[in-house]
C-alpha atoms as a PDB file:
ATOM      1  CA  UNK A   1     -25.348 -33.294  25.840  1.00  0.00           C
ATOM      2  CA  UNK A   2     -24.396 -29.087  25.905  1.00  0.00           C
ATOM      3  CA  UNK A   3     -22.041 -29.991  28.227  1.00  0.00           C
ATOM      4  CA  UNK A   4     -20.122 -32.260  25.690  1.00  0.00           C
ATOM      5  CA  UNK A   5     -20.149 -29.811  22.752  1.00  0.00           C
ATOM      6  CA  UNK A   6     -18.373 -26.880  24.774  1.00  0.00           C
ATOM      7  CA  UNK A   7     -17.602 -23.884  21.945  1.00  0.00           C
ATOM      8  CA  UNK A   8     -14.059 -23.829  22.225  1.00  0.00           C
ATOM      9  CA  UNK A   9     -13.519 -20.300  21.903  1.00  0.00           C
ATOM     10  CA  UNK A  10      -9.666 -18.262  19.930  1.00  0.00           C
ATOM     11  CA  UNK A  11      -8.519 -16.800  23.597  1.00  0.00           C
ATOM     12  CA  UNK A  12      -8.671 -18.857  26.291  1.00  0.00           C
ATOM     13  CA  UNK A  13      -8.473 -15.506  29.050  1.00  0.00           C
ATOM     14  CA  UNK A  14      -7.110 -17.576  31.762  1.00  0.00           C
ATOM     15  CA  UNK A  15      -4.009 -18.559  29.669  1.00  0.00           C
ATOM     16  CA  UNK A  16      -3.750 -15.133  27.930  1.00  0.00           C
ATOM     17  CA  UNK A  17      -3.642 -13.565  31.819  1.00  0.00           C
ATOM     18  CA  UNK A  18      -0.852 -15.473  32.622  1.00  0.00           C
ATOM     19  CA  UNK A  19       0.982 -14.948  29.617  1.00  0.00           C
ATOM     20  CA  UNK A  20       0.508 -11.287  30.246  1.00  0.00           C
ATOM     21  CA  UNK A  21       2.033 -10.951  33.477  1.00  0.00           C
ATOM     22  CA  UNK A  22       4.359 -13.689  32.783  1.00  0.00           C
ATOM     23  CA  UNK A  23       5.596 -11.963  29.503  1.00  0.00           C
ATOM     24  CA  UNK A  24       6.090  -8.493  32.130  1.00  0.00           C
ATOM     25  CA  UNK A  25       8.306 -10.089  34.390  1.00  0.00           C
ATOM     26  CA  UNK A  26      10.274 -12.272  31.622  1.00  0.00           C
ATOM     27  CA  UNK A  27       9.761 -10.944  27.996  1.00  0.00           C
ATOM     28  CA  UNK A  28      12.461 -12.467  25.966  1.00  0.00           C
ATOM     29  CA  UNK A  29      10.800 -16.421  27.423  1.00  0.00           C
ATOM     30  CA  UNK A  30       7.217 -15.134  26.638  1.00  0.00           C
ATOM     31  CA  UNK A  31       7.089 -13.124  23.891  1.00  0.00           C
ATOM     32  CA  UNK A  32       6.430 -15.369  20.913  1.00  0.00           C
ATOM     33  CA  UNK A  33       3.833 -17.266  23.022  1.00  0.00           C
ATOM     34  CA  UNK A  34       1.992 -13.154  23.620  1.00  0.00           C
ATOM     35  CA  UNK A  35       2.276 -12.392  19.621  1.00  0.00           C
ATOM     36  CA  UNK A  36       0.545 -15.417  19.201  1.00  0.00           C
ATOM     37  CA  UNK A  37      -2.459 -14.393  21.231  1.00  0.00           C
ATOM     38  CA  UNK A  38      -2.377 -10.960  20.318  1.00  0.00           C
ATOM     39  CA  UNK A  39      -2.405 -12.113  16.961  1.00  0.00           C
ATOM     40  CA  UNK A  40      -5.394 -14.231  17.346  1.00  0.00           C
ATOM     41  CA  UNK A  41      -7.010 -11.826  18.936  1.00  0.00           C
ATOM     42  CA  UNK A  42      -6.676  -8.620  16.779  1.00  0.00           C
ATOM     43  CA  UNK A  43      -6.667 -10.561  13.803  1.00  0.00           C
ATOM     44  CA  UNK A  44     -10.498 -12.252  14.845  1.00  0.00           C
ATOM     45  CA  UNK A  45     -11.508  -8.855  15.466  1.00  0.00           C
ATOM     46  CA  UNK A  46     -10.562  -7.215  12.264  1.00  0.00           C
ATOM     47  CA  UNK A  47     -12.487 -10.065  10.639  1.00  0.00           C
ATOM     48  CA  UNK A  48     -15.205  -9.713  12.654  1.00  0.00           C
ATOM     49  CA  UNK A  49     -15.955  -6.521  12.732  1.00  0.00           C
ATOM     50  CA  UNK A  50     -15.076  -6.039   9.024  1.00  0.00           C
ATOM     51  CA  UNK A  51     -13.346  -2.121   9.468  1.00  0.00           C
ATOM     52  CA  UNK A  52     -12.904  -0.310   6.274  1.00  0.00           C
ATOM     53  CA  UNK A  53      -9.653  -0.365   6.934  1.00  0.00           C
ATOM     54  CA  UNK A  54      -5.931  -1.772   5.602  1.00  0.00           C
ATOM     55  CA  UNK A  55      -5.797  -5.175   6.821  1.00  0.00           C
ATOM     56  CA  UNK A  56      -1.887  -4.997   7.653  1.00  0.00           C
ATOM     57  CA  UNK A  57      -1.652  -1.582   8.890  1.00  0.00           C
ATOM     58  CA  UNK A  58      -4.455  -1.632  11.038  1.00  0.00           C
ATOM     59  CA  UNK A  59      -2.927  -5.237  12.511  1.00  0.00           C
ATOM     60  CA  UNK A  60       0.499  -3.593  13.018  1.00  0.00           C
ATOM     61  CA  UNK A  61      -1.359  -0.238  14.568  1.00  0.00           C
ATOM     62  CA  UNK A  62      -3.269  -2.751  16.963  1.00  0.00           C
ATOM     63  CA  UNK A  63       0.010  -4.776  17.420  1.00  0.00           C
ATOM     64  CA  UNK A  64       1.935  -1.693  18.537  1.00  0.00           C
ATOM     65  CA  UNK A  65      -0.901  -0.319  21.099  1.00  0.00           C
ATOM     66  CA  UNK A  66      -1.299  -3.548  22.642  1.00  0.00           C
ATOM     67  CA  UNK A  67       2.013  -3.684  23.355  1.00  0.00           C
ATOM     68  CA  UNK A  68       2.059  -0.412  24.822  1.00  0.00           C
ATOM     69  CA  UNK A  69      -0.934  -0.533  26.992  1.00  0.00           C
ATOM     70  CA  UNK A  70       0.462  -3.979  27.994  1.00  0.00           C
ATOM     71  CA  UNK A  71       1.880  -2.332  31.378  1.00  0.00           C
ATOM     72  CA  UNK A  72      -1.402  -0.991  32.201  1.00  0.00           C
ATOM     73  CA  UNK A  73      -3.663  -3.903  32.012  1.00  0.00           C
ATOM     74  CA  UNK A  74      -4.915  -5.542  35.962  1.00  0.00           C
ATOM     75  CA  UNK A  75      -7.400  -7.959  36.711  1.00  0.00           C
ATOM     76  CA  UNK A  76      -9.480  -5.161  38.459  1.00  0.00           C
ATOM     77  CA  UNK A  77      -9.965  -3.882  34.890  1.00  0.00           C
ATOM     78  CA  UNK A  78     -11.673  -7.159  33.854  1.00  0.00           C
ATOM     79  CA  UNK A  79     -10.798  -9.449  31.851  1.00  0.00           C
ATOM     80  CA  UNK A  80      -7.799  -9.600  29.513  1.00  0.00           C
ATOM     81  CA  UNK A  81     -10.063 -10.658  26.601  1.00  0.00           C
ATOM     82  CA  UNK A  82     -12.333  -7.784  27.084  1.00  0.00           C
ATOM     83  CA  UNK A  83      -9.948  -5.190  28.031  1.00  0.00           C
ATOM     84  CA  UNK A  84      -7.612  -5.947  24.776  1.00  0.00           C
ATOM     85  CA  UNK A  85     -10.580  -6.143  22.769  1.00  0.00           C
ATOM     86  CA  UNK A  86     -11.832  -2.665  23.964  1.00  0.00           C
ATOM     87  CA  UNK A  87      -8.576  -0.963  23.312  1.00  0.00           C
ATOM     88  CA  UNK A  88      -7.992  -3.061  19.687  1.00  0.00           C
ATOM     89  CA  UNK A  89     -11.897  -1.989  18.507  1.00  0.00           C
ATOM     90  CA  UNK A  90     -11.346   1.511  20.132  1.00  0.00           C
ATOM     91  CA  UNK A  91      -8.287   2.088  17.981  1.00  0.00           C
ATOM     92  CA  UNK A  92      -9.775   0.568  14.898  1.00  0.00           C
ATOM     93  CA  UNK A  93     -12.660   2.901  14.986  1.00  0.00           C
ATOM     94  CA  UNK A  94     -10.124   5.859  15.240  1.00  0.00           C
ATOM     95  CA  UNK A  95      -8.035   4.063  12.056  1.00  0.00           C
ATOM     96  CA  UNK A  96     -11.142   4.125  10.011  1.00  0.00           C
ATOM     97  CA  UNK A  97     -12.402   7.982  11.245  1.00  0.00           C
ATOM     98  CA  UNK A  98      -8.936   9.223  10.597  1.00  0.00           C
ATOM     99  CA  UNK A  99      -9.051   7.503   6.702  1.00  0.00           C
ATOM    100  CA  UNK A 100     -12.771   8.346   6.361  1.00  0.00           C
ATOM    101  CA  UNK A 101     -11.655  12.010   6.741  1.00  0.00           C
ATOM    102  CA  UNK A 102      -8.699  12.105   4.775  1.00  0.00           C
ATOM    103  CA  UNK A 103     -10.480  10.071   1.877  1.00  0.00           C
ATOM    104  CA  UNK A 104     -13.368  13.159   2.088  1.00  0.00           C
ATOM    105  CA  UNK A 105     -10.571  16.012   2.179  1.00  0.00           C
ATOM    106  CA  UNK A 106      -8.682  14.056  -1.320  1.00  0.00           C
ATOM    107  CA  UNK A 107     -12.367  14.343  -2.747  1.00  0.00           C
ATOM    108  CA  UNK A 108     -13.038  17.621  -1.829  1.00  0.00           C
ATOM    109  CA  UNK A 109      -9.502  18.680  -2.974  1.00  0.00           C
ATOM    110  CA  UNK A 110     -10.044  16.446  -6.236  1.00  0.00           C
ATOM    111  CA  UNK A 111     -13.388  18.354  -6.792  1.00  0.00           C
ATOM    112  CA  UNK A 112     -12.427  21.857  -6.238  1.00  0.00           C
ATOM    113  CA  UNK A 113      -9.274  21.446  -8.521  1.00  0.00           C
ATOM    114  CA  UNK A 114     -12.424  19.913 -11.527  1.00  0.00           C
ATOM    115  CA  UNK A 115     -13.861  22.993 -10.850  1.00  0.00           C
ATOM    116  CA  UNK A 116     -11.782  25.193 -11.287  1.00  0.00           C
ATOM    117  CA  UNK A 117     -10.371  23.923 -14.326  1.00  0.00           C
ATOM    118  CA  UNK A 118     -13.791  23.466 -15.948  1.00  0.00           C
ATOM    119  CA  UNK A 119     -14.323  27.315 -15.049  1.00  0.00           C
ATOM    120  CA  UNK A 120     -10.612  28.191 -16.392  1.00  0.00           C
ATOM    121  CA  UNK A 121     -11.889  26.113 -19.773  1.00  0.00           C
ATOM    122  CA  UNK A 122     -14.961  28.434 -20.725  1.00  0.00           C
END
């Protein structure tokens, strides 16, 4: 009865493999069948994993290092699933660090500049 209720998962890794390697040797025939995937893939993830983050430039950031750690990826790294997921979470952690600390240094900017005023105002 498990057997006939198989989760059918977003990625099936086997297909996205081949679409990988097929996609390096002919891009222009593979290409819209690899944004397809890729899009599945990062945007499941930034769902998931709910980032404090802008939904479209985090997807385009993703989009763009996929694409260029494409070249790089082998079977003997694992999986295609799990490697592209790595790299996506990886850079979506650095997307929300990098706004984290810029949102902190506006505050801290913001503040000091109400402080100084209020001090000017006495």
């Amino acid at each position: 009865m498990a057997d006939s209720k198989k989760k059918k998962h977003y990625i099936d890794n086997k297909k996205f493999e081949e679409t990988i390697f097929n996609y390096l040797e002919n891009p222009s025939e593979y290409e819209d069948e690899l944004i397809t995937q890729l899009d599945s893939l990062i945007t499941s993830i930034l769902i998931s994993f709910k980032f404090k983050v802008d939904f479209d430039d985090a997807k385009q950031e993703c989009f763009v290092l996929s694409l260029k750690v494409l070249k790089n990826f082998t079977r003997e790294k694992g999986s295609a699933f799990n490697y592209f997921t790595t790299v996506i979470v990886n850079n979506l952690k650095l997307i929300y660090t990098k706004n984290k600390k810029y949102q902190e240094k506006i505050q801290q900017y913001k503040d000091k500049k109400i402080k100084s005023f209020l001090e000017e105002t006495e």
